[in-house]
Structure formats: C-alpha cells, structure tokens
PDB file of N, CA and C in Angstrom:
ATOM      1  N   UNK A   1      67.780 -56.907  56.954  1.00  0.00           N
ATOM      2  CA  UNK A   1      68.522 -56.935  55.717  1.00  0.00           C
ATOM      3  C   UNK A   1      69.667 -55.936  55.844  1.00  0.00           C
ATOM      4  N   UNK A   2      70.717 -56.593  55.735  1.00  0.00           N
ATOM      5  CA  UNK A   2      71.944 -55.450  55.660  1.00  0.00           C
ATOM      6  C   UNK A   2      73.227 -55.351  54.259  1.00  0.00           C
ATOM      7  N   UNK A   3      73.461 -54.199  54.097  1.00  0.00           N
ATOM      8  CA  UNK A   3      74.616 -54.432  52.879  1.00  0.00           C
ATOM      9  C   UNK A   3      75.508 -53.069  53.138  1.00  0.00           C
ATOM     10  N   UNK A   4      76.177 -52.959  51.980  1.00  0.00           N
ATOM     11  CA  UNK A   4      77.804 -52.260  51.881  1.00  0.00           C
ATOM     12  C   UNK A   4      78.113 -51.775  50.552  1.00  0.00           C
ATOM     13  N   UNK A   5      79.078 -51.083  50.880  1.00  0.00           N
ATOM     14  CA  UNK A   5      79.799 -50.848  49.472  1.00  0.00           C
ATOM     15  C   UNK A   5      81.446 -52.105  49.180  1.00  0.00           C
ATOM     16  N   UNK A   6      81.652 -51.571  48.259  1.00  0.00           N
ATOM     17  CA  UNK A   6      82.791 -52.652  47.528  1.00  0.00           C
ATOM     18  C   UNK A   6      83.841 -52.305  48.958  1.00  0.00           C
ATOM     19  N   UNK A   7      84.407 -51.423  49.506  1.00  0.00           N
ATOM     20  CA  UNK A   7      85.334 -51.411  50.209  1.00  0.00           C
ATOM     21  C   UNK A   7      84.670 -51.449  51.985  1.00  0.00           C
ATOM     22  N   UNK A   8      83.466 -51.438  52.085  1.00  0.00           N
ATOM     23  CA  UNK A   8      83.445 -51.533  53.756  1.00  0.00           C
ATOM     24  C   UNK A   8      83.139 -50.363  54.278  1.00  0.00           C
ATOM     25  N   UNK A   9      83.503 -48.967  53.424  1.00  0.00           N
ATOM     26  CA  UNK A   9      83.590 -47.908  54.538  1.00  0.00           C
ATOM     27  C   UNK A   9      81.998 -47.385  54.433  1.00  0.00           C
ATOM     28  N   UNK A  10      81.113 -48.045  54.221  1.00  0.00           N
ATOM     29  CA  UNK A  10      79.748 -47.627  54.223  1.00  0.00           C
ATOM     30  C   UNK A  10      78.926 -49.163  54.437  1.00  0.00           C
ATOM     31  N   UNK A  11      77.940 -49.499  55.816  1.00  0.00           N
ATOM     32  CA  UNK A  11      77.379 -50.254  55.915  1.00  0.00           C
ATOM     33  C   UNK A  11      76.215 -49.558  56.386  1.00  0.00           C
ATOM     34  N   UNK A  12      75.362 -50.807  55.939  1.00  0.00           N
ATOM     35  CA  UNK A  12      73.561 -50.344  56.580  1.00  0.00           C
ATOM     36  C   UNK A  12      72.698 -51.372  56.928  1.00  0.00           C
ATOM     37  N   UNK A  13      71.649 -51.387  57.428  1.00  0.00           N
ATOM     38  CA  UNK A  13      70.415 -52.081  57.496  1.00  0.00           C
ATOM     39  C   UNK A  13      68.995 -51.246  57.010  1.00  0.00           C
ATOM     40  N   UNK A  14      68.168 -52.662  56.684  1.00  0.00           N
ATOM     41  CA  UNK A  14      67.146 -51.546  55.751  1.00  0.00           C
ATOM     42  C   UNK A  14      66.142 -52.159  56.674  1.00  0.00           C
ATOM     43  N   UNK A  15      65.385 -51.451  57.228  1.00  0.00           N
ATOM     44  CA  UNK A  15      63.948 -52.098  57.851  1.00  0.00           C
ATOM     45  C   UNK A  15      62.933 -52.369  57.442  1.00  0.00           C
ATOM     46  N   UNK A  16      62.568 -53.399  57.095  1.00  0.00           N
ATOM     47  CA  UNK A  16      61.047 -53.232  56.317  1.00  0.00           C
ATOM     48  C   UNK A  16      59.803 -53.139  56.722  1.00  0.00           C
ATOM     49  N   UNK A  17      59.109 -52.408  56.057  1.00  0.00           N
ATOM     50  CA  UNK A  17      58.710 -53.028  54.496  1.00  0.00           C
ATOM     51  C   UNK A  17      59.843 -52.566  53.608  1.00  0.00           C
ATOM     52  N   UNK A  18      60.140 -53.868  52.558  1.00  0.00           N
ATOM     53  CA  UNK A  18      61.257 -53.831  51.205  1.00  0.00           C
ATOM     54  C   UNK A  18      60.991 -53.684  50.402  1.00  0.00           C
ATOM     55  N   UNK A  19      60.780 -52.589  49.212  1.00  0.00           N
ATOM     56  CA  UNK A  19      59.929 -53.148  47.762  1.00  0.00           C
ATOM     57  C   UNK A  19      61.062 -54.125  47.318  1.00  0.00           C
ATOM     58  N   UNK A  20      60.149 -54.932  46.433  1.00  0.00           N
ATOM     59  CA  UNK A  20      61.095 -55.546  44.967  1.00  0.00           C
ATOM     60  C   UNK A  20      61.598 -55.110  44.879  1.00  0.00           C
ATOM     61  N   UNK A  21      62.874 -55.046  43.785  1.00  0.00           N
ATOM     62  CA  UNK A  21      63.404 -54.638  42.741  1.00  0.00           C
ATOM     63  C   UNK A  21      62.775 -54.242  41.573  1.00  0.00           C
ATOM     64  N   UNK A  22      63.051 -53.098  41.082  1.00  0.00           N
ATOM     65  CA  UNK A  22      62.878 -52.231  39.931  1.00  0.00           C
ATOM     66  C   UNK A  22      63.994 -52.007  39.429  1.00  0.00           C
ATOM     67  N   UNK A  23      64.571 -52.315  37.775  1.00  0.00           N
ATOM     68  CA  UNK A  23      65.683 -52.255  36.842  1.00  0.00           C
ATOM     69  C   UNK A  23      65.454 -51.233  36.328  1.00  0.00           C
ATOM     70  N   UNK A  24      66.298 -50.042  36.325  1.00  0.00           N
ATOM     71  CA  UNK A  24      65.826 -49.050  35.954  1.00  0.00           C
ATOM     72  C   UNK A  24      66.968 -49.159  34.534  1.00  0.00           C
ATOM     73  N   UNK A  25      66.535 -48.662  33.073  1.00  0.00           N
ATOM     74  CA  UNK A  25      67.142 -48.755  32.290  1.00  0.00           C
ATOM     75  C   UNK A  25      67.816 -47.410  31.327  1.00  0.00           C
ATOM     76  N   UNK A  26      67.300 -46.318  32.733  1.00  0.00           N
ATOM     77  CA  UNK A  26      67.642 -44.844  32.024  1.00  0.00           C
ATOM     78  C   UNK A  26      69.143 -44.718  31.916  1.00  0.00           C
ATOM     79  N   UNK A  27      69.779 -43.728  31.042  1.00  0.00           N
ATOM     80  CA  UNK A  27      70.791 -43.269  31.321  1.00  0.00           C
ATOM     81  C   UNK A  27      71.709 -43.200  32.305  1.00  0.00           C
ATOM     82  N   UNK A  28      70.857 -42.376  32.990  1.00  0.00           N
ATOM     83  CA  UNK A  28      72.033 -42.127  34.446  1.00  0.00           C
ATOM     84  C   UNK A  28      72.182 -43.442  35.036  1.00  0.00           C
ATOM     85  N   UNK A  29      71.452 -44.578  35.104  1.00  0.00           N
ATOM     86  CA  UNK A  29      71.841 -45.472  35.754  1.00  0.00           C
ATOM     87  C   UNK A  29      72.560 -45.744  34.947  1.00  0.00           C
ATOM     88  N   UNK A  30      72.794 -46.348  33.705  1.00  0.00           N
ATOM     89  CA  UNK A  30      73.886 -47.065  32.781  1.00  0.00           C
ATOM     90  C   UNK A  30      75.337 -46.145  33.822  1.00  0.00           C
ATOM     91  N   UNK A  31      75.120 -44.677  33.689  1.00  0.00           N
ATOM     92  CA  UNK A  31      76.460 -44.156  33.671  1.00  0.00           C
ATOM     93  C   UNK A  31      77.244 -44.451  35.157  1.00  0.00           C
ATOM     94  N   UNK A  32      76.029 -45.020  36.283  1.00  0.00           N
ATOM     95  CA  UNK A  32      76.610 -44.799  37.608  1.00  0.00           C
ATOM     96  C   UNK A  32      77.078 -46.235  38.166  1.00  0.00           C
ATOM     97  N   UNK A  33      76.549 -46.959  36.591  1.00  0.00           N
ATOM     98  CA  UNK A  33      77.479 -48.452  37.069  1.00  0.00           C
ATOM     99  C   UNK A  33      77.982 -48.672  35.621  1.00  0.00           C
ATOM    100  N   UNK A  34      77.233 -50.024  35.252  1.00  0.00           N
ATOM    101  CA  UNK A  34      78.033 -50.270  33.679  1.00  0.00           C
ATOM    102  C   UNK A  34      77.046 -51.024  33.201  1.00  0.00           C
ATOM    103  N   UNK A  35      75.835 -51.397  33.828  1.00  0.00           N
ATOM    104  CA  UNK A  35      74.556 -51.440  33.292  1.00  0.00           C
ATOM    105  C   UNK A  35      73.500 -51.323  33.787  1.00  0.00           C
ATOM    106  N   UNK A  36      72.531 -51.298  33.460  1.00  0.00           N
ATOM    107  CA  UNK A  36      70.750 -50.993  34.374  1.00  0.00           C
ATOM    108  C   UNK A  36      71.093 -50.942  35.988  1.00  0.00           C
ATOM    109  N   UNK A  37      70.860 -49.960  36.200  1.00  0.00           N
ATOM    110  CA  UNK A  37      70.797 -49.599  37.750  1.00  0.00           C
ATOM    111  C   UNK A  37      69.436 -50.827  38.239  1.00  0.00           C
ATOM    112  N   UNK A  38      69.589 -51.267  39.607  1.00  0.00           N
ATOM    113  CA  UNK A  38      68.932 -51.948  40.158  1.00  0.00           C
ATOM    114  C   UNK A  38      68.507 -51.789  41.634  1.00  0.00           C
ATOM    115  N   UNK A  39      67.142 -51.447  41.872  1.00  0.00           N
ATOM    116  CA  UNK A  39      66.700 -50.695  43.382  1.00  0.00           C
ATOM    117  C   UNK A  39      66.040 -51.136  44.048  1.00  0.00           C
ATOM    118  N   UNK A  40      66.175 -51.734  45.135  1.00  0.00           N
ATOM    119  CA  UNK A  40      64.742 -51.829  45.837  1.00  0.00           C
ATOM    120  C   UNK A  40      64.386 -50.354  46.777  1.00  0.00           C
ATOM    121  N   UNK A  41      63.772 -50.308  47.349  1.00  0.00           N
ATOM    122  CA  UNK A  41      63.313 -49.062  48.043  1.00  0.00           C
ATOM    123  C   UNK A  41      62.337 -49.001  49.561  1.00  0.00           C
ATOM    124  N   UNK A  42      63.282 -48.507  50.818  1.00  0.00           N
ATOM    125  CA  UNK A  42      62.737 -48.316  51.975  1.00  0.00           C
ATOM    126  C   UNK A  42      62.157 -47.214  52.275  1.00  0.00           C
ATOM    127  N   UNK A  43      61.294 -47.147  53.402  1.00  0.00           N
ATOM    128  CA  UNK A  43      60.670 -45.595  53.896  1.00  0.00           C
ATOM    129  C   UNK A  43      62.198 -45.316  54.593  1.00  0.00           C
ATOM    130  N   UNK A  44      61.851 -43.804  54.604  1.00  0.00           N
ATOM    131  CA  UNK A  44      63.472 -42.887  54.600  1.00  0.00           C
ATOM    132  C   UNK A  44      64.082 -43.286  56.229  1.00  0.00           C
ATOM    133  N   UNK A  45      62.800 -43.463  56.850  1.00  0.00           N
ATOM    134  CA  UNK A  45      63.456 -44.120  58.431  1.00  0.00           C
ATOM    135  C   UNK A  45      63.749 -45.073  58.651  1.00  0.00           C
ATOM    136  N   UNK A  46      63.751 -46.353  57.679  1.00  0.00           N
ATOM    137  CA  UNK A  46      64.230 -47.732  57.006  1.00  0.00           C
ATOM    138  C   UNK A  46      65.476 -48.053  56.951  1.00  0.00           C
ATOM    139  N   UNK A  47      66.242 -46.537  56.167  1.00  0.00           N
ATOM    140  CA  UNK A  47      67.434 -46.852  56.020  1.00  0.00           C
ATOM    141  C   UNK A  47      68.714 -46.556  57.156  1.00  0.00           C
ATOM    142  N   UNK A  48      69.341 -47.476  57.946  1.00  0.00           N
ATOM    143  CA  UNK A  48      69.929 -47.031  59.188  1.00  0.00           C
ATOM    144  C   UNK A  48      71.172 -47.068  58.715  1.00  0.00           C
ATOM    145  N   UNK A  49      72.229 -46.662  58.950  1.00  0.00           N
ATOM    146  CA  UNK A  49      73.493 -46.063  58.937  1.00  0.00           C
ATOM    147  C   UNK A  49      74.598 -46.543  59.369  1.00  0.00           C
ATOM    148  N   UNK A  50      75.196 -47.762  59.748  1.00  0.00           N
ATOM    149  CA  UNK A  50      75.603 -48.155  61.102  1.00  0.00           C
ATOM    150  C   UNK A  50      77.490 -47.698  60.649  1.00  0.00           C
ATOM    151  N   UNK A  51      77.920 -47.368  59.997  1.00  0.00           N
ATOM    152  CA  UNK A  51      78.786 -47.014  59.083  1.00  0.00           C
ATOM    153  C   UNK A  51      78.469 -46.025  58.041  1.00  0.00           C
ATOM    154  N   UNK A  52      79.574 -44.790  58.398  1.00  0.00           N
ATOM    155  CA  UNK A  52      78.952 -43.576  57.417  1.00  0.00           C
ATOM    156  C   UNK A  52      80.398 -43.274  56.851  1.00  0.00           C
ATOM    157  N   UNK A  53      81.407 -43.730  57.183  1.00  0.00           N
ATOM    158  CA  UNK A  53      82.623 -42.953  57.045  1.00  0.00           C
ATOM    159  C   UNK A  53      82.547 -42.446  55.899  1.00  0.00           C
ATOM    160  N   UNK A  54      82.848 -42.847  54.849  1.00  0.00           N
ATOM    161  CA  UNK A  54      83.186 -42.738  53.026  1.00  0.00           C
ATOM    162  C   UNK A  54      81.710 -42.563  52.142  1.00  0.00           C
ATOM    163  N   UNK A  55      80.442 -42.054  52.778  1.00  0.00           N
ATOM    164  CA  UNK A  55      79.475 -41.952  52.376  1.00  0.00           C
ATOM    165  C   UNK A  55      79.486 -40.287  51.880  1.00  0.00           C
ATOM    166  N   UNK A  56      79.387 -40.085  50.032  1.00  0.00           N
ATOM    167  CA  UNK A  56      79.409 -38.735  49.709  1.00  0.00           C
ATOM    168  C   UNK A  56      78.122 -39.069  48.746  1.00  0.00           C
ATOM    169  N   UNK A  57      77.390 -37.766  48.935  1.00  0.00           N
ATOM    170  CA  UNK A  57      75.882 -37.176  48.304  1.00  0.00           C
ATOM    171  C   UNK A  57      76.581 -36.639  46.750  1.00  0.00           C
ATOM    172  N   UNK A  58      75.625 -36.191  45.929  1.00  0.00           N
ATOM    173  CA  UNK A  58      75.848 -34.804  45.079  1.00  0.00           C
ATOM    174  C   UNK A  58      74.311 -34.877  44.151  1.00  0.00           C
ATOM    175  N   UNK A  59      74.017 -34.124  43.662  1.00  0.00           N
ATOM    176  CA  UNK A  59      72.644 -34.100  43.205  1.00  0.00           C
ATOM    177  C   UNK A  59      72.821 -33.835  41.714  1.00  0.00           C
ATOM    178  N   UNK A  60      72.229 -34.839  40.927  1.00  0.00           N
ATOM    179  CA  UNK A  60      72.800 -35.204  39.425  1.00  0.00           C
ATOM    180  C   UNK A  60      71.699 -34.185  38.693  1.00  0.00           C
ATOM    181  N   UNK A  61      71.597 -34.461  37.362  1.00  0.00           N
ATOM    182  CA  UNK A  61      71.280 -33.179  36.537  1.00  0.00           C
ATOM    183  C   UNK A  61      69.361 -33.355  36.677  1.00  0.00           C
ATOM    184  N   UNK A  62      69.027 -34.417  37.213  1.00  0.00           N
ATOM    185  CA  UNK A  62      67.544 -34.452  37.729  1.00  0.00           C
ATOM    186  C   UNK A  62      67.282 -33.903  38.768  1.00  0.00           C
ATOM    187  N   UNK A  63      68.019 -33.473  39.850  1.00  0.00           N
ATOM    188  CA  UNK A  63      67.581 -33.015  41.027  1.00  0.00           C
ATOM    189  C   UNK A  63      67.486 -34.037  42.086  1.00  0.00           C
ATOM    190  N   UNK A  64      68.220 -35.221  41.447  1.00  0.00           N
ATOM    191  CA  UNK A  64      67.806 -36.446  42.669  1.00  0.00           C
ATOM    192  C   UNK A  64      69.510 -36.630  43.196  1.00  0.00           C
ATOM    193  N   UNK A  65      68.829 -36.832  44.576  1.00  0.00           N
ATOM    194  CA  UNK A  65      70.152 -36.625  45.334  1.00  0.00           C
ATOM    195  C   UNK A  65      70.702 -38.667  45.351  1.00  0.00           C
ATOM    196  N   UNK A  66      72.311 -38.361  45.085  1.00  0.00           N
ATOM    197  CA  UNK A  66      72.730 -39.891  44.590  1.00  0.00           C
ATOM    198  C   UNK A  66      73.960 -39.991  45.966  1.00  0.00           C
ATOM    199  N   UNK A  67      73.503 -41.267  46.487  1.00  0.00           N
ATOM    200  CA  UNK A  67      74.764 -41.326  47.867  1.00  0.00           C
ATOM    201  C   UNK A  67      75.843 -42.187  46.808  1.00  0.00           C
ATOM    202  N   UNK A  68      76.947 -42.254  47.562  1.00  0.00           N
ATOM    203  CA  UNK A  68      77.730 -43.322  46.365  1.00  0.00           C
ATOM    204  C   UNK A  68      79.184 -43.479  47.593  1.00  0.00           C
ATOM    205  N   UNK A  69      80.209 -44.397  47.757  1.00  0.00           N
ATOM    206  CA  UNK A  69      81.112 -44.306  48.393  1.00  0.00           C
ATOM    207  C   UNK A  69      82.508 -43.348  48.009  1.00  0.00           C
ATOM    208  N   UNK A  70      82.589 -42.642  48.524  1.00  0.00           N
ATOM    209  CA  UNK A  70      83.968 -41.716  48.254  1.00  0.00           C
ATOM    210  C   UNK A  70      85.333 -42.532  48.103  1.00  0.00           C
ATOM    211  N   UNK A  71      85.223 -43.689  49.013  1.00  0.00           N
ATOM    212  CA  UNK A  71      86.222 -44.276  48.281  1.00  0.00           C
ATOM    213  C   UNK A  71      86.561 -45.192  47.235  1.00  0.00           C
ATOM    214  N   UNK A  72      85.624 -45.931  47.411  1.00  0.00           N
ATOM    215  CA  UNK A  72      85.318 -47.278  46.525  1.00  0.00           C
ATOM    216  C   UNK A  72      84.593 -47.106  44.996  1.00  0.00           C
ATOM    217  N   UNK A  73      83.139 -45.747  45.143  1.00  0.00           N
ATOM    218  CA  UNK A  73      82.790 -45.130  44.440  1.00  0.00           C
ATOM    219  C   UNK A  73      81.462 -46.294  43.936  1.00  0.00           C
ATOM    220  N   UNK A  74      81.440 -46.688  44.592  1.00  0.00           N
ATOM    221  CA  UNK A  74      79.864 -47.900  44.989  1.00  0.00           C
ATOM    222  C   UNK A  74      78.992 -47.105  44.678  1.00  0.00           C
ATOM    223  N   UNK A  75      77.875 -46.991  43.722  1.00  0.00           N
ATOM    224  CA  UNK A  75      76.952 -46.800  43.850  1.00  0.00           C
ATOM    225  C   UNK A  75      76.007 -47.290  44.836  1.00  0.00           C
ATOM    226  N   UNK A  76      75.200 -46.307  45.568  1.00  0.00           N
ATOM    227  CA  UNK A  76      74.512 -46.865  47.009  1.00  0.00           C
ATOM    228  C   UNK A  76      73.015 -46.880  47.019  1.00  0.00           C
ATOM    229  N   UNK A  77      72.817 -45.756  46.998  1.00  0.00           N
ATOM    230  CA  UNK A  77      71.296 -44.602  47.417  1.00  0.00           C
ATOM    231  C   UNK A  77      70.635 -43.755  46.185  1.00  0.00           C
ATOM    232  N   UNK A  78      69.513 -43.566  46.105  1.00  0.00           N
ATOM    233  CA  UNK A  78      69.610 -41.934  45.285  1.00  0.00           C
ATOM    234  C   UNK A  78      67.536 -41.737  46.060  1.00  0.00           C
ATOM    235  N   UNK A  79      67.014 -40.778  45.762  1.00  0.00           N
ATOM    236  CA  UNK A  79      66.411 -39.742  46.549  1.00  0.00           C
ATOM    237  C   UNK A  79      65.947 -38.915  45.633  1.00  0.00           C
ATOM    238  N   UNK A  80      64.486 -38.312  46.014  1.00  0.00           N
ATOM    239  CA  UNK A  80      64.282 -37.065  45.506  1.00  0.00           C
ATOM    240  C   UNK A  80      63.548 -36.652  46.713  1.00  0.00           C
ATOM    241  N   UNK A  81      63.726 -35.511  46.682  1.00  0.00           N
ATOM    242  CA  UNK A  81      63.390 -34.229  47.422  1.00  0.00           C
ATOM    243  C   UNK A  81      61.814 -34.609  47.742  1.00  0.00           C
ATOM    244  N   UNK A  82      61.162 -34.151  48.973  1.00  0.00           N
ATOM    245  CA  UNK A  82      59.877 -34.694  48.651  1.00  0.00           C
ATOM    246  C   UNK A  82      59.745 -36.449  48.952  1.00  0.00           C
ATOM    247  N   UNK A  83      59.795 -37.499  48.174  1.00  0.00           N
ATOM    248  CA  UNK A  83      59.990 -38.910  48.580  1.00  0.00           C
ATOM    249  C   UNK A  83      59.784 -39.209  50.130  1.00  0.00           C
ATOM    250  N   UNK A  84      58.866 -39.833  49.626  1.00  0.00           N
ATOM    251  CA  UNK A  84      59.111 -40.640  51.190  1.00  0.00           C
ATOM    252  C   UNK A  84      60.030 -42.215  51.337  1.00  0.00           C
ATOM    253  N   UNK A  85      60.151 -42.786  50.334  1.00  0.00           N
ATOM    254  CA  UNK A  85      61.151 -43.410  50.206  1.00  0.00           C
ATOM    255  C   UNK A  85      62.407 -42.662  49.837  1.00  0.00           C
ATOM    256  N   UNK A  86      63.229 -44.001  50.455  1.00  0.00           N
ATOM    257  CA  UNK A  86      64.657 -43.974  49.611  1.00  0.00           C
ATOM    258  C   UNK A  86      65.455 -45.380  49.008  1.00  0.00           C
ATOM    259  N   UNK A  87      65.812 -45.229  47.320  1.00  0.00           N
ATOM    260  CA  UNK A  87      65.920 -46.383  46.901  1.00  0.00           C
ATOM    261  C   UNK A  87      67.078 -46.830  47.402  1.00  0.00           C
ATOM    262  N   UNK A  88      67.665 -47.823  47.348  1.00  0.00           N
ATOM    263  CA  UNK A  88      68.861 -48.787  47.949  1.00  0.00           C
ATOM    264  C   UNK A  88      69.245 -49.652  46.663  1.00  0.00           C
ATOM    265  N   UNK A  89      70.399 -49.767  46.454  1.00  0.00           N
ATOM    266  CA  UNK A  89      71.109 -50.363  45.185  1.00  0.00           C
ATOM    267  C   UNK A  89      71.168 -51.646  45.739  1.00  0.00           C
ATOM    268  N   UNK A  90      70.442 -52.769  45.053  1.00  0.00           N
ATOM    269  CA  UNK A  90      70.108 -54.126  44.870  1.00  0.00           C
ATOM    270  C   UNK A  90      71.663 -54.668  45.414  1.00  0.00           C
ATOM    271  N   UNK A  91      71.964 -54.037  44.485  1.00  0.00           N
ATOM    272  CA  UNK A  91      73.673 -55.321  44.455  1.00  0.00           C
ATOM    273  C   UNK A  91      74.671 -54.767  45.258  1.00  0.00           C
ATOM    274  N   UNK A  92      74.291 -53.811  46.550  1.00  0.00           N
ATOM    275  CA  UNK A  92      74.957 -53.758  47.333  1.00  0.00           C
ATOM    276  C   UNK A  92      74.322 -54.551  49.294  1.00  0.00           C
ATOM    277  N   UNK A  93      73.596 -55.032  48.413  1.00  0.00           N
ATOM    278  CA  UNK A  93      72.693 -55.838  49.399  1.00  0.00           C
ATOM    279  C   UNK A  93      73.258 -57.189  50.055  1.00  0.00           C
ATOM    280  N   UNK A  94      73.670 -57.579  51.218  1.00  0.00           N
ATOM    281  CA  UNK A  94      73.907 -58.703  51.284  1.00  0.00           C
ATOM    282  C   UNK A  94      73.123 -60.259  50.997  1.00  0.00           C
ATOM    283  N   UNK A  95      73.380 -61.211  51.130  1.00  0.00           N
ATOM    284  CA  UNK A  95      72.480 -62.270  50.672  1.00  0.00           C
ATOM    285  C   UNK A  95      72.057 -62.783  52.119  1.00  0.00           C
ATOM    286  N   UNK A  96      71.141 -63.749  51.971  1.00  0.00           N
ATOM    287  CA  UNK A  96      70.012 -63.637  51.110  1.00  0.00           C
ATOM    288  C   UNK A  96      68.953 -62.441  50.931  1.00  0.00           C
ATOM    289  N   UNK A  97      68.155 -62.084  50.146  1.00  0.00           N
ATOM    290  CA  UNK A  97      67.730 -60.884  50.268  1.00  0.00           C
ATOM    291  C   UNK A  97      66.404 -61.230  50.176  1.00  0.00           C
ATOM    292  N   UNK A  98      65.837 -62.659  49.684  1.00  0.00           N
ATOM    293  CA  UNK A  98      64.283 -62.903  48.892  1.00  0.00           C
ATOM    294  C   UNK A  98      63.196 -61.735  48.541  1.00  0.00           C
ATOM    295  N   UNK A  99      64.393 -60.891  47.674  1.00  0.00           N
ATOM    296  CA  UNK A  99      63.212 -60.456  46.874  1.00  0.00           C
ATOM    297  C   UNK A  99      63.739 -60.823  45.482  1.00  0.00           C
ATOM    298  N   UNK A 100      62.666 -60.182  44.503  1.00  0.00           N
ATOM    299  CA  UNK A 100      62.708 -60.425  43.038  1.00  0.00           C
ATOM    300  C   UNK A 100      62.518 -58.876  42.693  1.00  0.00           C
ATOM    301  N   UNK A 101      62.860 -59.234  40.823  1.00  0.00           N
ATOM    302  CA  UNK A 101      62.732 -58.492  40.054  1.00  0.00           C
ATOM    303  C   UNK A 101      61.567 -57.956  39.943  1.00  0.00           C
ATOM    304  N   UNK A 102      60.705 -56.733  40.195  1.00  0.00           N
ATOM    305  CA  UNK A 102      59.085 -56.501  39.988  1.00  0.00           C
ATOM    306  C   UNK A 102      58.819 -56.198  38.600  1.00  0.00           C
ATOM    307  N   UNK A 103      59.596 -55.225  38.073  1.00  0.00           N
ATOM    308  CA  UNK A 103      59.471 -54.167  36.856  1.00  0.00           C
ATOM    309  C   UNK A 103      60.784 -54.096  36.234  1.00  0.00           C
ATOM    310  N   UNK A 104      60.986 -53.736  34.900  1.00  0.00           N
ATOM    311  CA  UNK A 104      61.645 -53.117  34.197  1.00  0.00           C
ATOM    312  C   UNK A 104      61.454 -51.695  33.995  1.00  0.00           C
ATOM    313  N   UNK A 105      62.135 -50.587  33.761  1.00  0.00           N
ATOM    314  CA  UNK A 105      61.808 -49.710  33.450  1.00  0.00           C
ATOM    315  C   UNK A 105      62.735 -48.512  32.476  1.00  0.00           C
ATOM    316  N   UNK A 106      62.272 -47.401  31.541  1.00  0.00           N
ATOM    317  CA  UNK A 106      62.681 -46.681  30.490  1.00  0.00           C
ATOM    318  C   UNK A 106      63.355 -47.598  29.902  1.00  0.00           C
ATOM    319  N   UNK A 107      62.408 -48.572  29.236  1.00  0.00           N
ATOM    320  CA  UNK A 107      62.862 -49.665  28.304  1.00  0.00           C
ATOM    321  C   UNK A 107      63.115 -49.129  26.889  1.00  0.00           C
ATOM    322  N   UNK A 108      62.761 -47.809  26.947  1.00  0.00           N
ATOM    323  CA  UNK A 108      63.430 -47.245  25.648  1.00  0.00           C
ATOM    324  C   UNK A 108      64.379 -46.741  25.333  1.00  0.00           C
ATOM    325  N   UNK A 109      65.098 -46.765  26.522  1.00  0.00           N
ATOM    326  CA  UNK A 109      66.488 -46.261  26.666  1.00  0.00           C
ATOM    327  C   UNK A 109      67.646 -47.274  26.927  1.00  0.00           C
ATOM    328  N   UNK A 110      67.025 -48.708  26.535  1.00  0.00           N
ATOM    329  CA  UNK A 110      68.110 -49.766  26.838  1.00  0.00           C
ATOM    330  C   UNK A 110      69.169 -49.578  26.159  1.00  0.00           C
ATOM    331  N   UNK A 111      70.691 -50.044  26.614  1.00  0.00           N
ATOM    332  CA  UNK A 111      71.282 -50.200  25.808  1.00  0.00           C
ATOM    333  C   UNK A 111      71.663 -50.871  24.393  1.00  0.00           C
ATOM    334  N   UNK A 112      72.436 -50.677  23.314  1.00  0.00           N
ATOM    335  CA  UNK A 112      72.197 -50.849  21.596  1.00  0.00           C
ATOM    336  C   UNK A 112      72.774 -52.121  22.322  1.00  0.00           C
ATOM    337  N   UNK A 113      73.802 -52.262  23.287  1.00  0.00           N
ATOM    338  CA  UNK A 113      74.521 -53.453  23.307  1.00  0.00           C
ATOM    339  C   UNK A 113      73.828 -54.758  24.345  1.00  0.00           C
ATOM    340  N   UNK A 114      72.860 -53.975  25.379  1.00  0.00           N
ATOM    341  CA  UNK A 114      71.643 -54.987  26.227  1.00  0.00           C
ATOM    342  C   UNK A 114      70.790 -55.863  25.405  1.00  0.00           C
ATOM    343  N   UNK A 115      70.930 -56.914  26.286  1.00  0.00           N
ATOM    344  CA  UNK A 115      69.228 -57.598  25.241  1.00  0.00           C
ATOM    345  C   UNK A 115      68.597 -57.388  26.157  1.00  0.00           C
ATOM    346  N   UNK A 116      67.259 -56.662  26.038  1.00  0.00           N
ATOM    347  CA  UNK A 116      66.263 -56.059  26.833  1.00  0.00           C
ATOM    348  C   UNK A 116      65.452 -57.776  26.908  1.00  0.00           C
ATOM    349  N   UNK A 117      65.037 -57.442  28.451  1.00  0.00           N
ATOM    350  CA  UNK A 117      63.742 -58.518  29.055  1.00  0.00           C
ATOM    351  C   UNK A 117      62.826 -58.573  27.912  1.00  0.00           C
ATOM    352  N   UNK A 118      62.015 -59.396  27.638  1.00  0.00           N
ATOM    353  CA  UNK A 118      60.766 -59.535  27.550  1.00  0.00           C
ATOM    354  C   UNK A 118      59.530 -58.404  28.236  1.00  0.00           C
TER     355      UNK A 118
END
C-alpha cells in the first residue's frame, strides 16, 4: 500500500498488518483538515519513507507528534510517544486500499454543521 501528500514531496509505503479506518471526530482533527480526521494505523516499522523531502513534525497541545507536508501542508501522520503504532491519514492513501470504516470516534465533539453516522 502506498500514498502521498497533495504535492509529491512526501511518499510512502505502509507494510502490513493495516488497521481499518477510525474517523476520529475530535477537535484537532476538524482543525488539521476541514472535517473528521481519518486513520488507519501501521506498526512504526510499517511505515517506510521512500520520499522525505517536505516532511515537517511539531507536537500539538496533546503531546502527539503530527507529520504534515511543509509544502503542500497535507496532513500525513500523528504519534504518541510510547505507541507502537503510527496512524497514517486515510485520504492520503493511494487506491485501491480495501479497507473500511471500523469506528467512529469523540462523537461528542462532532461538528454543529456534520451529520454524525449512526
């Protein structure tokens, strides 16, 4: 399985095992795209690199470290300390990917303007 950011200067392959997808519906995800962040998640030696150029870290007000593209500004990666995974942003995934949606999650924090899943 391989994917990218919007401009190219960050590519990868993920090795599996792949989880599903998990929609995460907290805050910080709303803010790091423009709605529900979306993850699947590899073991940390999963995620290979093959393209790093425009790949910048910074560690948001949780302590979880968020990769994202410096140029393009793609949301990519994010991490916590500890983890033995690392999640991978769904929709920077190339196709086909066959996985699915597993979970929803901090469904109490959906947006006023989302219509939340079932």
């Amino acid at each position: 399985m391989t994917g990218r950011c919007l401009c190219g200067g960050v590519h990868f392959e993920l090795v599996p095992p792949v989880r599903d997808i998990v929609v995460c519906h907290c805050s910080l995800c709303r803010r790091s795209g423009t709605f529900a962040g979306a993850y699947t998640a590899v073991e940390r030696d999963g995620l290979r690199l093959s393209s790093a150029e425009t790949l910048a870290w910074y560690v948001d007000v949780n302590g979880r470290n968020r990769g994202f593209c410096a140029r393009c500004g793609s949301t990519l990666f994010w991490v916590s300390e500890g983890d033995s995974t690392i999640s991978v942003s769904a929709g920077a995934l190339d196709r086909p990917t066959g996985l699915a949606v597993e979970r929803h999650i901090f469904m109490a924090d959906v947006a006023d303007w989302e219509r939340a899943p079932d």
